[in-house]
Protein backbone atom coordinates (compact mmCIF):
# COMPACT_ATOMS: atom_id res chain seq x y z
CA UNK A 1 -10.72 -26.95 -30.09
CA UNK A 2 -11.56 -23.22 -31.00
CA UNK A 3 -13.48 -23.36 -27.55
CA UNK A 4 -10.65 -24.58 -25.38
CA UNK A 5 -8.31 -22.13 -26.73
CA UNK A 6 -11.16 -19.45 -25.61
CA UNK A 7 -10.83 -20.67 -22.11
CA UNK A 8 -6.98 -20.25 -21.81
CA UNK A 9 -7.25 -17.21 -23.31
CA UNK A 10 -9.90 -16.06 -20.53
CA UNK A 11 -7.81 -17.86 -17.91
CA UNK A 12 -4.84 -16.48 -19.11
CA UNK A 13 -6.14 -12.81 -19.10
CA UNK A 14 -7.61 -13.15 -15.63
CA UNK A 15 -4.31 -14.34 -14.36
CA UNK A 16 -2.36 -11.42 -15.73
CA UNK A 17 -5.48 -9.05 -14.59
CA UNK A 18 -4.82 -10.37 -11.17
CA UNK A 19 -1.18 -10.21 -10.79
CA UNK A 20 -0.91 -6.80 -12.30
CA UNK A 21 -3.51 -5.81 -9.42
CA UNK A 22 -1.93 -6.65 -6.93
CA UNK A 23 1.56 -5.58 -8.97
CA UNK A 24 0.18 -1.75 -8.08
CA UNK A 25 -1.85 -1.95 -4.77
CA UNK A 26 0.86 -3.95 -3.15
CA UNK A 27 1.88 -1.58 -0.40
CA UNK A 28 5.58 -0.02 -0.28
CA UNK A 29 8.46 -2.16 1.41
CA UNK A 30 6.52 -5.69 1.69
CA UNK A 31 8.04 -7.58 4.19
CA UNK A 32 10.50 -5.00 5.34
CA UNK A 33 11.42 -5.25 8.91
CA UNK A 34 11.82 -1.85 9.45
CA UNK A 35 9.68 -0.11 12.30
CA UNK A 36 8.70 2.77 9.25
CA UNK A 37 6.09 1.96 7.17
CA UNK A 38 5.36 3.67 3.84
CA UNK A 39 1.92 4.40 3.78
CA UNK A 40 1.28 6.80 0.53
CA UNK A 41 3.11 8.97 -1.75
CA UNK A 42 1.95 12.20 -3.10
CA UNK A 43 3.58 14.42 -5.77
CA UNK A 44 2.23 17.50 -6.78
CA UNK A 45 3.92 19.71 -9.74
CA UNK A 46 4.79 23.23 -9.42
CA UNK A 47 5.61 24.39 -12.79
CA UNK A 48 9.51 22.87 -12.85
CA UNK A 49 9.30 21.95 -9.20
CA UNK A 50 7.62 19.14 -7.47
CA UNK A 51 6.27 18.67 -3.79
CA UNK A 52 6.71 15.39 -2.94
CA UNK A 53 4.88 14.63 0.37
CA UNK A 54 5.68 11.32 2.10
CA UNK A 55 3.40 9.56 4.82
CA UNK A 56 5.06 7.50 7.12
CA UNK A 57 3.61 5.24 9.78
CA UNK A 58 5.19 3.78 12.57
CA UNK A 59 5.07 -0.16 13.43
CA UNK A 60 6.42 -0.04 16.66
CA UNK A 61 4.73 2.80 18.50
CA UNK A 62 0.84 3.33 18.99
CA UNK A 63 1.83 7.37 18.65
CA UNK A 64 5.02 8.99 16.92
CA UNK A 65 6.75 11.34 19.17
CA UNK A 66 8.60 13.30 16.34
CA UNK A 67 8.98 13.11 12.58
CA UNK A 68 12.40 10.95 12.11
CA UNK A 69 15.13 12.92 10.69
CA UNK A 70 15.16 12.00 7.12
CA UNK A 71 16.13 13.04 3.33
CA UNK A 72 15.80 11.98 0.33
CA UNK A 73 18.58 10.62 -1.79
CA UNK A 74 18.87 9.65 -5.30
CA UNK A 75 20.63 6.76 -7.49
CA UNK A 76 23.39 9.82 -7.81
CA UNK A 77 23.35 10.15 -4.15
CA UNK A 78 21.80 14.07 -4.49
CA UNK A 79 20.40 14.53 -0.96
CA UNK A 80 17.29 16.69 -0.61
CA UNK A 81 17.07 18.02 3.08
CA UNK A 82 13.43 18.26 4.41
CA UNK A 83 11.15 21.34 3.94
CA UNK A 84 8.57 20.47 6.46
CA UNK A 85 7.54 17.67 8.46
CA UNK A 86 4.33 16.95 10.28
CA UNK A 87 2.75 14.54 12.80
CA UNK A 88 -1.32 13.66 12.08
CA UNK A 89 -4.18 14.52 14.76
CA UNK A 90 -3.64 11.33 16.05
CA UNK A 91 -0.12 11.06 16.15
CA UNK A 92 -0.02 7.71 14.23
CA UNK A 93 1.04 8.78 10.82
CA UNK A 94 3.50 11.30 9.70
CA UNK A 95 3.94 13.65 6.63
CA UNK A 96 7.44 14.32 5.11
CA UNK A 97 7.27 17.04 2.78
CA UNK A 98 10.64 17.61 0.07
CA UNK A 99 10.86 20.28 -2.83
CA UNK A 100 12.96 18.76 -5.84
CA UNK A 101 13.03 20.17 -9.20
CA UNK A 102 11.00 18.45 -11.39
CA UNK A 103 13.72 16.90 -13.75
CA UNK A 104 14.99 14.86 -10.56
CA UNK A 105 12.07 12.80 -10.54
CA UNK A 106 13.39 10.71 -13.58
CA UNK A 107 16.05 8.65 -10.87
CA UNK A 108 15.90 6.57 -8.52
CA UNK A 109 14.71 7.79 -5.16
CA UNK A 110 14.86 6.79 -1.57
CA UNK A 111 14.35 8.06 1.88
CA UNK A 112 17.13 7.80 4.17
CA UNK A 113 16.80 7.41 8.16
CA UNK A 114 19.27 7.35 10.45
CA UNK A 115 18.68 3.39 10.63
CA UNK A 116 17.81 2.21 7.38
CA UNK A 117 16.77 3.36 3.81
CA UNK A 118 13.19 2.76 2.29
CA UNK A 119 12.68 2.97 -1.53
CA UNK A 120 9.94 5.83 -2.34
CA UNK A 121 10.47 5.78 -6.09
CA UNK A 122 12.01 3.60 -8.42
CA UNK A 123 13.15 5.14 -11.97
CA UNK A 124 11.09 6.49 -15.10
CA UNK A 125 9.32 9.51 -15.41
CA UNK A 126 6.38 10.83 -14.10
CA UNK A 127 3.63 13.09 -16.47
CA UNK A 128 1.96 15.68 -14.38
CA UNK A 129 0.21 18.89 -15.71
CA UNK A 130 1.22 22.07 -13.15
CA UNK A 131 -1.15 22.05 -10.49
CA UNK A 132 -1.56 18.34 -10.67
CA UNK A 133 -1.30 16.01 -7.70
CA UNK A 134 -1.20 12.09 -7.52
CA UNK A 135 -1.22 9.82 -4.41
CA UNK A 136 1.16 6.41 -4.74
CA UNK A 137 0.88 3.49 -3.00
CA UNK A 138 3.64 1.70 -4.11
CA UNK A 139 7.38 2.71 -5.61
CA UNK A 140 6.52 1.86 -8.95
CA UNK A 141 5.59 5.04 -10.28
């Protein structure tokens, strides 16, 4: 008996191990139909500010022409205009770069295109040191 209980327990643990695994390397939007992709997140603190730096790929086209015009807007629709916007070497990814304060990173956040909305960060707080950065894969963060 005492051994069979052992097993669930094992099974049961390796289950949970699993889903929560692929809980946090699940990518961003899954299944979204968008032509934008989500590829990473990074946040880096600057003593009460934050740069949040947001790499976008595009599913349609083999290069992006431009960074899409974009900002970020929160559950209490504050819109944060973009501070700088790049396009990678080989013109397949692009960054998105935004400068909230750091309090602001408690809500709800999402980036807003001018055909459709993807979810960057969903609500809670975030513990950084100044100086800090962290890369995200996934809006749970």
């Amino acid at each position: 008996m005492h051994r069979h209980l052992t097993r669930l327990l094992i099974l049961l643990l390796l289950v949970s191990g699993l889903w929560t695994a692929w809980q946090w390397g699940r990518p961003y939007e899954l299944g979204n139909q968008s032509p934008w992709q989500v590829e990473a997140v990074s946040v880096r603190r600057d003593q009460d500010f934050a740069w949040i730096d947001i790499e976008l790929s595009n599913r349609s086209l083999d290069t992006i022409p431009s960074p899409p015009l974009s900002r970020l807007v929160n559950a209490a629709q504050t819109q944060k205009e973009l501070a700088d916007a790049r396009i990678s070497a080989d013109g397949k990814t692009c960054q998105l770069r935004y400068w909230l304060e750091w309090a602001e990173l408690d809500s709800t956040w999402n980036l807003s295109l001018p055909t459709e909305t993807l979810l960057i960060k969903e609500g809670g707080a975030i513990n950084l040191d100044n100086g800090e950065s962290r890369t995200f894969h996934q809006p749970h963060w």
